[in-house]
N, C-alpha and C. Protein backbone atom coordinates (compact mmCIF):
# COMPACT_ATOMS: atom_id res chain seq x y z
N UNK A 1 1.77 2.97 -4.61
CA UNK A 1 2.74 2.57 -3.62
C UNK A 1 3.64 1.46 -4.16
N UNK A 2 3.22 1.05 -4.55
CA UNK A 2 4.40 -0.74 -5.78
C UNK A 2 5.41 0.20 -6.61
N UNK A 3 5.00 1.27 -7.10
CA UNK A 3 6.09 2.08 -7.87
C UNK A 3 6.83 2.67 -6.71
N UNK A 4 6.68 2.66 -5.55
CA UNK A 4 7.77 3.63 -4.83
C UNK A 4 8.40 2.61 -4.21
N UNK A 5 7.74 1.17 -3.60
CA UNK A 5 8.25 0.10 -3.26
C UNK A 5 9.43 -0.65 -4.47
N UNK A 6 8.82 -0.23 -5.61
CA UNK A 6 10.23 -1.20 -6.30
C UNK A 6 11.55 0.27 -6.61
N UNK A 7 11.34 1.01 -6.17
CA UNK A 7 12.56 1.97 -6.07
C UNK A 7 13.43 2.05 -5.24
N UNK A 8 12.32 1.24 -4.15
CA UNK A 8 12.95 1.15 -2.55
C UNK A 8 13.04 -0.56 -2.28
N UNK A 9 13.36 -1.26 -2.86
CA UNK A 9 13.26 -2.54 -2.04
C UNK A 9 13.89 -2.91 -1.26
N UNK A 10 14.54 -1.88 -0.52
CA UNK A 10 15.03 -2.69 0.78
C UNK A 10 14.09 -2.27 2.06
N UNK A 11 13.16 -1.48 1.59
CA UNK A 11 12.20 -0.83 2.24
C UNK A 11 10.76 -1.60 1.79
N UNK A 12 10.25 -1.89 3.63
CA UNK A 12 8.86 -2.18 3.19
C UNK A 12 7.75 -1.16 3.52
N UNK A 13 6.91 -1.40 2.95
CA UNK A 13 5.24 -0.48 3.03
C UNK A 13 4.35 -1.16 3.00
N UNK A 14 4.09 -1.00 4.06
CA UNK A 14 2.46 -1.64 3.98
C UNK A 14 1.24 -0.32 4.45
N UNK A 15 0.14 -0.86 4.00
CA UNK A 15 -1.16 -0.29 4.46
C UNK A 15 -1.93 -0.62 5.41
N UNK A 16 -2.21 0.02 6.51
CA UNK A 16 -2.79 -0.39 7.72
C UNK A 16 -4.07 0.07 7.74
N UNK A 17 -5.41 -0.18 8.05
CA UNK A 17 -6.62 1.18 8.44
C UNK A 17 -6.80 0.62 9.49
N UNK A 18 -6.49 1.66 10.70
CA UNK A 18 -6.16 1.86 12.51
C UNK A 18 -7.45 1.56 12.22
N UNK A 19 -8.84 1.56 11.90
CA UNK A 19 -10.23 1.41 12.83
C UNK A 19 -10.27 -0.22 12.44
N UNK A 20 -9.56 -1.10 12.09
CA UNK A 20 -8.88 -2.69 11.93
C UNK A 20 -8.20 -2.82 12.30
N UNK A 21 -7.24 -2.12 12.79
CA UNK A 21 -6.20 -2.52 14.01
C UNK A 21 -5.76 -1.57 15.35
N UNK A 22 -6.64 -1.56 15.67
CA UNK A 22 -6.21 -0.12 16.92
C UNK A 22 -5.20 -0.47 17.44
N UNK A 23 -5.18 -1.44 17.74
CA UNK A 23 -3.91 -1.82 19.01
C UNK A 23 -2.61 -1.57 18.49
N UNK A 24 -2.26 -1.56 16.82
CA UNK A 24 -0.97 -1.19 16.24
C UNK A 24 -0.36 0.11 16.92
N UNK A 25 -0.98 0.77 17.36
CA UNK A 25 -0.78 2.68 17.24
C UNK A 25 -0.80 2.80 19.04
N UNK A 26 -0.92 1.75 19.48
CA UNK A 26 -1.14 2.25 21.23
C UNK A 26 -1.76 3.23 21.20
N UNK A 27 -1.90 3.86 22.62
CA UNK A 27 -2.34 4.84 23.37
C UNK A 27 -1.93 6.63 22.44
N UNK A 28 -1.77 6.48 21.25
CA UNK A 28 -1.22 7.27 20.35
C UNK A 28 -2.29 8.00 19.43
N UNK A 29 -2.66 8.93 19.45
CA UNK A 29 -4.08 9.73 18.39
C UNK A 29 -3.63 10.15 17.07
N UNK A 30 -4.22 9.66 15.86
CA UNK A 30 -3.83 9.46 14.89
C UNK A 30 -5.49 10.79 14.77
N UNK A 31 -4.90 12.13 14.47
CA UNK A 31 -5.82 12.68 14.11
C UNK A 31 -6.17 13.65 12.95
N UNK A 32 -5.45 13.05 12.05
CA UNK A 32 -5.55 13.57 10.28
C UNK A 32 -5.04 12.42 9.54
N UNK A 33 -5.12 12.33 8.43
CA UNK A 33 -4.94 11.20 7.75
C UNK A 33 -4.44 11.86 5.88
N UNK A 34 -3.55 10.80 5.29
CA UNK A 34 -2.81 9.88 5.77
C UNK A 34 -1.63 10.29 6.91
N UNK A 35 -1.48 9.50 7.85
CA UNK A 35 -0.41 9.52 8.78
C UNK A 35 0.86 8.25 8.44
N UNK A 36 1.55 8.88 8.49
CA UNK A 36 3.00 7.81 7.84
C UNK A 36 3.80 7.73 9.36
N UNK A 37 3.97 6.16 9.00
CA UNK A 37 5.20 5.98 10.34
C UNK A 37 6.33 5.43 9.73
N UNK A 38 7.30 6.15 9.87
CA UNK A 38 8.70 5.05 9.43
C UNK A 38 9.88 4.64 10.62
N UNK A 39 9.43 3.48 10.36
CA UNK A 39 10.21 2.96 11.55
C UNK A 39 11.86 2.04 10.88
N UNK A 40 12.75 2.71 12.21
CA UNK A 40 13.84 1.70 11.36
C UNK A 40 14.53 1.14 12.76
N UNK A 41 14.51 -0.23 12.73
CA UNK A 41 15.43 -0.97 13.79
C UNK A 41 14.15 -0.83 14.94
N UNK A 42 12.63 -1.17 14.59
CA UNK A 42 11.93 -0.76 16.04
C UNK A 42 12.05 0.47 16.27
N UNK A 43 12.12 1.68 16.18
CA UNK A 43 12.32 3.19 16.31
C UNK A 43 11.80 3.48 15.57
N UNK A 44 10.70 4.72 16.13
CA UNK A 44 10.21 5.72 15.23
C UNK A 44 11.08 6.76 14.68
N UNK A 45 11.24 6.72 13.23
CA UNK A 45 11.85 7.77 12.73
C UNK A 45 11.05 8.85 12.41
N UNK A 46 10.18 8.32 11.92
CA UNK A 46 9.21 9.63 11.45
C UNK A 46 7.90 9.41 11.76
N UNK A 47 6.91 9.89 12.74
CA UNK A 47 5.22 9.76 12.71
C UNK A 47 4.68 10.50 12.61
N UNK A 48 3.84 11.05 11.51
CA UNK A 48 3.08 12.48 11.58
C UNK A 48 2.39 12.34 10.02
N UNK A 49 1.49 13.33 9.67
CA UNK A 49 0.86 13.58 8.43
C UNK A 49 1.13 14.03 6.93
N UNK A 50 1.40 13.56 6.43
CA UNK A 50 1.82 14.17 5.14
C UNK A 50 0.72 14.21 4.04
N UNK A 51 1.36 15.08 3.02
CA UNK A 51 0.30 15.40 1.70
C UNK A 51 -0.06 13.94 1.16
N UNK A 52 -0.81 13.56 0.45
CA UNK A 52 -1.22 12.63 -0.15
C UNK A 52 -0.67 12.52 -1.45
N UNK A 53 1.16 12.86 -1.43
CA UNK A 53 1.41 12.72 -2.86
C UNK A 53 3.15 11.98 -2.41
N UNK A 54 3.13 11.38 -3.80
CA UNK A 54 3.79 10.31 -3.72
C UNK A 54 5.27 11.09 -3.58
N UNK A 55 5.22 12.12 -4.40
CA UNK A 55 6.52 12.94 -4.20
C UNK A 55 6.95 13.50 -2.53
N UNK A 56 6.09 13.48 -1.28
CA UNK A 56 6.54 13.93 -0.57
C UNK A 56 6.90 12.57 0.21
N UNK A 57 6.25 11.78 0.33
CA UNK A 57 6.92 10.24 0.80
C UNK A 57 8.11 10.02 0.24
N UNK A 58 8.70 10.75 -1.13
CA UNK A 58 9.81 10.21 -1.95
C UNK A 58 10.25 11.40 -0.97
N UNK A 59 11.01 12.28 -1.16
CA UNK A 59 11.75 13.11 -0.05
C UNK A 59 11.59 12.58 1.02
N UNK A 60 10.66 12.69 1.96
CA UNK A 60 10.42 11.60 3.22
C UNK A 60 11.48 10.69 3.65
N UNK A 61 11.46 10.03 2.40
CA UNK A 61 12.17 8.50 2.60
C UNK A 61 13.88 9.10 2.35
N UNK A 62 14.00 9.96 1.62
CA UNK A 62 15.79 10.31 1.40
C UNK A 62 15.92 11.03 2.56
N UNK A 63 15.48 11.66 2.89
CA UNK A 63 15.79 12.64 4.03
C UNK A 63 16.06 12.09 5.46
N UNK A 64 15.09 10.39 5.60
CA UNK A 64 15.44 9.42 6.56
C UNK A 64 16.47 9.07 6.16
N UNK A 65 17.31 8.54 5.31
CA UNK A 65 18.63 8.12 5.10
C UNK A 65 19.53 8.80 5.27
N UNK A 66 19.18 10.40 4.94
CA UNK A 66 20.42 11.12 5.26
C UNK A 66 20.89 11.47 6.51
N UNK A 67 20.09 11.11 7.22
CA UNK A 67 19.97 11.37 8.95
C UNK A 67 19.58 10.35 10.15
N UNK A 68 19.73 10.73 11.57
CA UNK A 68 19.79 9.93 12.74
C UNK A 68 18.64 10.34 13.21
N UNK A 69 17.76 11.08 12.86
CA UNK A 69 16.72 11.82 13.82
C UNK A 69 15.66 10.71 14.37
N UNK A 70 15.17 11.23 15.28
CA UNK A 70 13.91 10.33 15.26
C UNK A 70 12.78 10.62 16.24
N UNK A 71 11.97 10.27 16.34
CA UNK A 71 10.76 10.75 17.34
C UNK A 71 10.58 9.91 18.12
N UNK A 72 10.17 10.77 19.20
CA UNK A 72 9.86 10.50 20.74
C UNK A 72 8.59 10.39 20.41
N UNK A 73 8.38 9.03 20.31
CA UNK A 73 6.56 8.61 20.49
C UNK A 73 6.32 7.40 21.46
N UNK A 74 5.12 7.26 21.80
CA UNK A 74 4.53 6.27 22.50
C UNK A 74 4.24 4.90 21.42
N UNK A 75 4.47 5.16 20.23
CA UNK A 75 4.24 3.83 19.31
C UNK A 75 4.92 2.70 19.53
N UNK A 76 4.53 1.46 19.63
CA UNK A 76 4.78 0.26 19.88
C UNK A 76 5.88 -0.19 18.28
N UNK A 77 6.15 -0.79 18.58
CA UNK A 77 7.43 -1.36 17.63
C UNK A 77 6.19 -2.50 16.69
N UNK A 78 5.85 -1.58 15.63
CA UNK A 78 4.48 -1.40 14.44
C UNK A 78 5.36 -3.25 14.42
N UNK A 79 6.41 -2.57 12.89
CA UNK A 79 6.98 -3.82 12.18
C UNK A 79 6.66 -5.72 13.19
N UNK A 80 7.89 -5.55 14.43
CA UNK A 80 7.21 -6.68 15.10
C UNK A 80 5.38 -6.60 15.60
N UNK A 81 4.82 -6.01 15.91
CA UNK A 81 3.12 -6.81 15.93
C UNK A 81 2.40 -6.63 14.38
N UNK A 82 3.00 -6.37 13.23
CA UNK A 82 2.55 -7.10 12.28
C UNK A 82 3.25 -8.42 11.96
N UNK A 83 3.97 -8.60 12.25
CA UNK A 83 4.81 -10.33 12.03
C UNK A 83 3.90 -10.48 12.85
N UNK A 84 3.88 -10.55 14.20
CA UNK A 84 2.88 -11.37 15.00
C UNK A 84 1.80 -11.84 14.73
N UNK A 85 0.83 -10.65 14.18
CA UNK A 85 0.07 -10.60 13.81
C UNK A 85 -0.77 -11.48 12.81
N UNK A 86 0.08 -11.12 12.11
CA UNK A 86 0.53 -12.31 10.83
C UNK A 86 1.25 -13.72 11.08
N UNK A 87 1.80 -14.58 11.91
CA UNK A 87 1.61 -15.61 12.77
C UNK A 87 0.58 -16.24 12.76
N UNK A 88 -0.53 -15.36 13.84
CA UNK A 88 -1.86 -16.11 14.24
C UNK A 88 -2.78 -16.02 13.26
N UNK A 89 -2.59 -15.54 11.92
CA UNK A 89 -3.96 -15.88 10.84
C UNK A 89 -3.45 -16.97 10.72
């Protein structure tokens, strides 16, 4: 992930494991794994499962730039409650 992060640095990634943070994902069932969320501006752009290869996160991520789309989810705005989060340690 540091090799796809320094290709992307205006883009962040982090690693979450939901059974350490449930409350990130709300009322939302995360039921295959890995599950990728990309959020831009607080908005889900993309939430759902992908292959475990670095090449499909790389499409992933161009295919969000080339477009407005975005998903209708119940996910909480991830980015702000990890700042928060990160606050109270």
């Amino acid at each position: 992930m540091s090799a796809l992060a320094q290709e992307h640095p205006d883009v962040s990634f982090v690693w979450i494991d939901i059974e350490d943070y449930p409350d990130l994902i709300g009322d939302e069932d995360i039921e295959n794994f890995p599950t990728i969320l990309i959020e831009q501006n607080g908005v889900a752009r993309f939430a759902g499962t992908i292959l475990p290869h670095i090449e499909h996160l790389e499409r992933l991520i161009a295919a969000m730039r080339d477009s407005s789309s975005q998903q209708n989810t119940e996910l909480p705005d991830v980015r702000d409650l990890l700042i928060r989060l990160a606050d109270t340690d």
